[in-house]
C-alpha atoms as a PDB file:
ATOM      1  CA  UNK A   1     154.643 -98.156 179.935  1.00  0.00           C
ATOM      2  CA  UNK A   2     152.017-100.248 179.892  1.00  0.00           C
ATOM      3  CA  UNK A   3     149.844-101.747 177.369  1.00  0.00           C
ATOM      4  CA  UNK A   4     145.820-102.237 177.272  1.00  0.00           C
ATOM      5  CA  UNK A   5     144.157-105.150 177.089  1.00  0.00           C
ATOM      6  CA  UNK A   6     142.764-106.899 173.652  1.00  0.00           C
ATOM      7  CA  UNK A   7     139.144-106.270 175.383  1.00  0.00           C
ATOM      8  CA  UNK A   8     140.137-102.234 176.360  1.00  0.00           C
ATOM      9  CA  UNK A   9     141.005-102.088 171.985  1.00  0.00           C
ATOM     10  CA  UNK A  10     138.347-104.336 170.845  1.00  0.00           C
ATOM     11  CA  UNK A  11     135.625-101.884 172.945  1.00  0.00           C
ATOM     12  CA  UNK A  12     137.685 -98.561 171.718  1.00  0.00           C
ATOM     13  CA  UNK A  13     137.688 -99.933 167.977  1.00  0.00           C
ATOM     14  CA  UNK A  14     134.022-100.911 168.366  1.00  0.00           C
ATOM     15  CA  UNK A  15     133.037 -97.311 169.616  1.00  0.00           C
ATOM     16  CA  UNK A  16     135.089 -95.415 166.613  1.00  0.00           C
ATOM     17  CA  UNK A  17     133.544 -97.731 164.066  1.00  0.00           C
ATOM     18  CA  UNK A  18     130.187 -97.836 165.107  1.00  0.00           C
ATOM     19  CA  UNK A  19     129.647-101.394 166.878  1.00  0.00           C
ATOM     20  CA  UNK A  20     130.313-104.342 166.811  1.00  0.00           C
ATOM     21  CA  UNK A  21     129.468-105.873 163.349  1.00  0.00           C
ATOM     22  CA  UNK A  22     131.125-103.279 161.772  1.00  0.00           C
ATOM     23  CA  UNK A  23     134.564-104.522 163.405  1.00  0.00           C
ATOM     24  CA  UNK A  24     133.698-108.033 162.740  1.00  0.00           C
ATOM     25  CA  UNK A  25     133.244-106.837 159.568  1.00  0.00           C
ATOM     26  CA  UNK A  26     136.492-105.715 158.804  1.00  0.00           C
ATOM     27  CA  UNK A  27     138.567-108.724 160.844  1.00  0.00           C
ATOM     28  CA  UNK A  28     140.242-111.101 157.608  1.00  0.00           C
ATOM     29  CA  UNK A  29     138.324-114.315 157.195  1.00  0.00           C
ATOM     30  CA  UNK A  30     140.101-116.802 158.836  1.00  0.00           C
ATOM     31  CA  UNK A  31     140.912-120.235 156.700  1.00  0.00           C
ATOM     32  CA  UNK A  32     139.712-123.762 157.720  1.00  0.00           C
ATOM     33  CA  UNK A  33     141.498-126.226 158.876  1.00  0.00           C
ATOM     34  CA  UNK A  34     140.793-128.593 155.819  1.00  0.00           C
ATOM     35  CA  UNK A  35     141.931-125.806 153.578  1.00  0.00           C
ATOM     36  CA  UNK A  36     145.051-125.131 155.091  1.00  0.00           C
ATOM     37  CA  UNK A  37     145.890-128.837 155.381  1.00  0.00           C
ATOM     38  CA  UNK A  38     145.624-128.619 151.424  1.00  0.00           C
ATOM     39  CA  UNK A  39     147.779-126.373 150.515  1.00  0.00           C
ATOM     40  CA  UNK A  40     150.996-126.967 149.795  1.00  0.00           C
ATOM     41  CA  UNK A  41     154.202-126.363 151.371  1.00  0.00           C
ATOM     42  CA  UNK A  42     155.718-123.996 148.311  1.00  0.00           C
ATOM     43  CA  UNK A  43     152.761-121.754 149.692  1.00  0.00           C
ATOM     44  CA  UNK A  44     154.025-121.458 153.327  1.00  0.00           C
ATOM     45  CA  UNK A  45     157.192-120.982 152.064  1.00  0.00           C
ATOM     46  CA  UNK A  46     156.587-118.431 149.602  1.00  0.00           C
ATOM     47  CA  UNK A  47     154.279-116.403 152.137  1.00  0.00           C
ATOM     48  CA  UNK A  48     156.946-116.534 154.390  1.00  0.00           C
ATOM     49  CA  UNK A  49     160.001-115.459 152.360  1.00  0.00           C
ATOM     50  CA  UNK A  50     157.109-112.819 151.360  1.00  0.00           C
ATOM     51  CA  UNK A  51     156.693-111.477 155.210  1.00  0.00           C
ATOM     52  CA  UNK A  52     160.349-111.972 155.672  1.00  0.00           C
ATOM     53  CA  UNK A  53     161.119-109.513 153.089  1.00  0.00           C
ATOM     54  CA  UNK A  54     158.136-106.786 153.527  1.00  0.00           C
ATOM     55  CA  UNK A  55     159.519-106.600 157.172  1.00  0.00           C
ATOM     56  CA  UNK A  56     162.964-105.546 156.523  1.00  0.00           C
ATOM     57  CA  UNK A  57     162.682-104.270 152.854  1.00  0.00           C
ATOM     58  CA  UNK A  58     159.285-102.284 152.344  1.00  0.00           C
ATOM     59  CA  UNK A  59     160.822 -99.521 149.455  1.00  0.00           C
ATOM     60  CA  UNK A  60     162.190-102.372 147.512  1.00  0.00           C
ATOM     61  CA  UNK A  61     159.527-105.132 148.087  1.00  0.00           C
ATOM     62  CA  UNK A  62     156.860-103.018 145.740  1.00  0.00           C
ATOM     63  CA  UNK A  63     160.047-103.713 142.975  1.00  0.00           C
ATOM     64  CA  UNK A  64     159.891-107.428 143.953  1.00  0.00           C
ATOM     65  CA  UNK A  65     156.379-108.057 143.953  1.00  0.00           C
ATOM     66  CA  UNK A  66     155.484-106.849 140.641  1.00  0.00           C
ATOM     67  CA  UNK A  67     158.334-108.897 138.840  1.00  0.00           C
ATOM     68  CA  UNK A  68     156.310-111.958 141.171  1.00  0.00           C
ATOM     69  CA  UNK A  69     153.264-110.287 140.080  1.00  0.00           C
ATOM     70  CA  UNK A  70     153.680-110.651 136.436  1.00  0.00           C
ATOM     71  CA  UNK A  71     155.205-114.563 137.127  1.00  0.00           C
ATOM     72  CA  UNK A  72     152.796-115.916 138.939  1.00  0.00           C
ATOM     73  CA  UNK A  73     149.685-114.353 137.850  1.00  0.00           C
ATOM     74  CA  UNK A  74     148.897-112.365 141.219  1.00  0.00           C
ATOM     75  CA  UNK A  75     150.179-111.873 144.712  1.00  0.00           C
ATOM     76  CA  UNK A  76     151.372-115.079 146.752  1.00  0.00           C
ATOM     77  CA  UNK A  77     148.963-114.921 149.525  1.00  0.00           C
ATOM     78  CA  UNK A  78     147.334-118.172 151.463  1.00  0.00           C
ATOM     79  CA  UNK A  79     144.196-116.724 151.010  1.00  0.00           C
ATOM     80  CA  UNK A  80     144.715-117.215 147.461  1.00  0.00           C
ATOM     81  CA  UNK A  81     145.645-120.489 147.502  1.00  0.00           C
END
């Protein structure tokens, strides 16, 4: 089986949302260098351990991340770092 192309999705996705800007639109902002050299490494870590578990344990990681929720004031993201 083959797979298509990011340029085949990117046109299909742009035709069922209704152009262009309205997938750009709803791509994540992507960091800046200078912001991601200042955070630290607890962050990487922690979004790691984070992806780590939600990959292999999505029933019980909704337990886990409210008891992080209510620790840390929020969800460990690098986008809210």
């Amino acid at each position: 089986m083959t797979y298509p192309d990011y340029d085949t999705l990117y046109d299909r996705a742009c035709t069922r949302k209704g152009g262009e800007a309205v997938v750009e639109g709803l791509l994540p902002q992507v960091a800046s260098q200078q912001h991601l050299e200042q955070l630290g490494s607890d962050r990487y870590l922690a979004e790691f351990t984070r992806k780590i578990f939600q990959s292999g344990l999505s029933g019980v990681w909704s337990i886990k991340s409210g008891r992080i929720s209510s620790t840390y004031s929020g969800n460990l993201t690098l986008s809210d770092c």
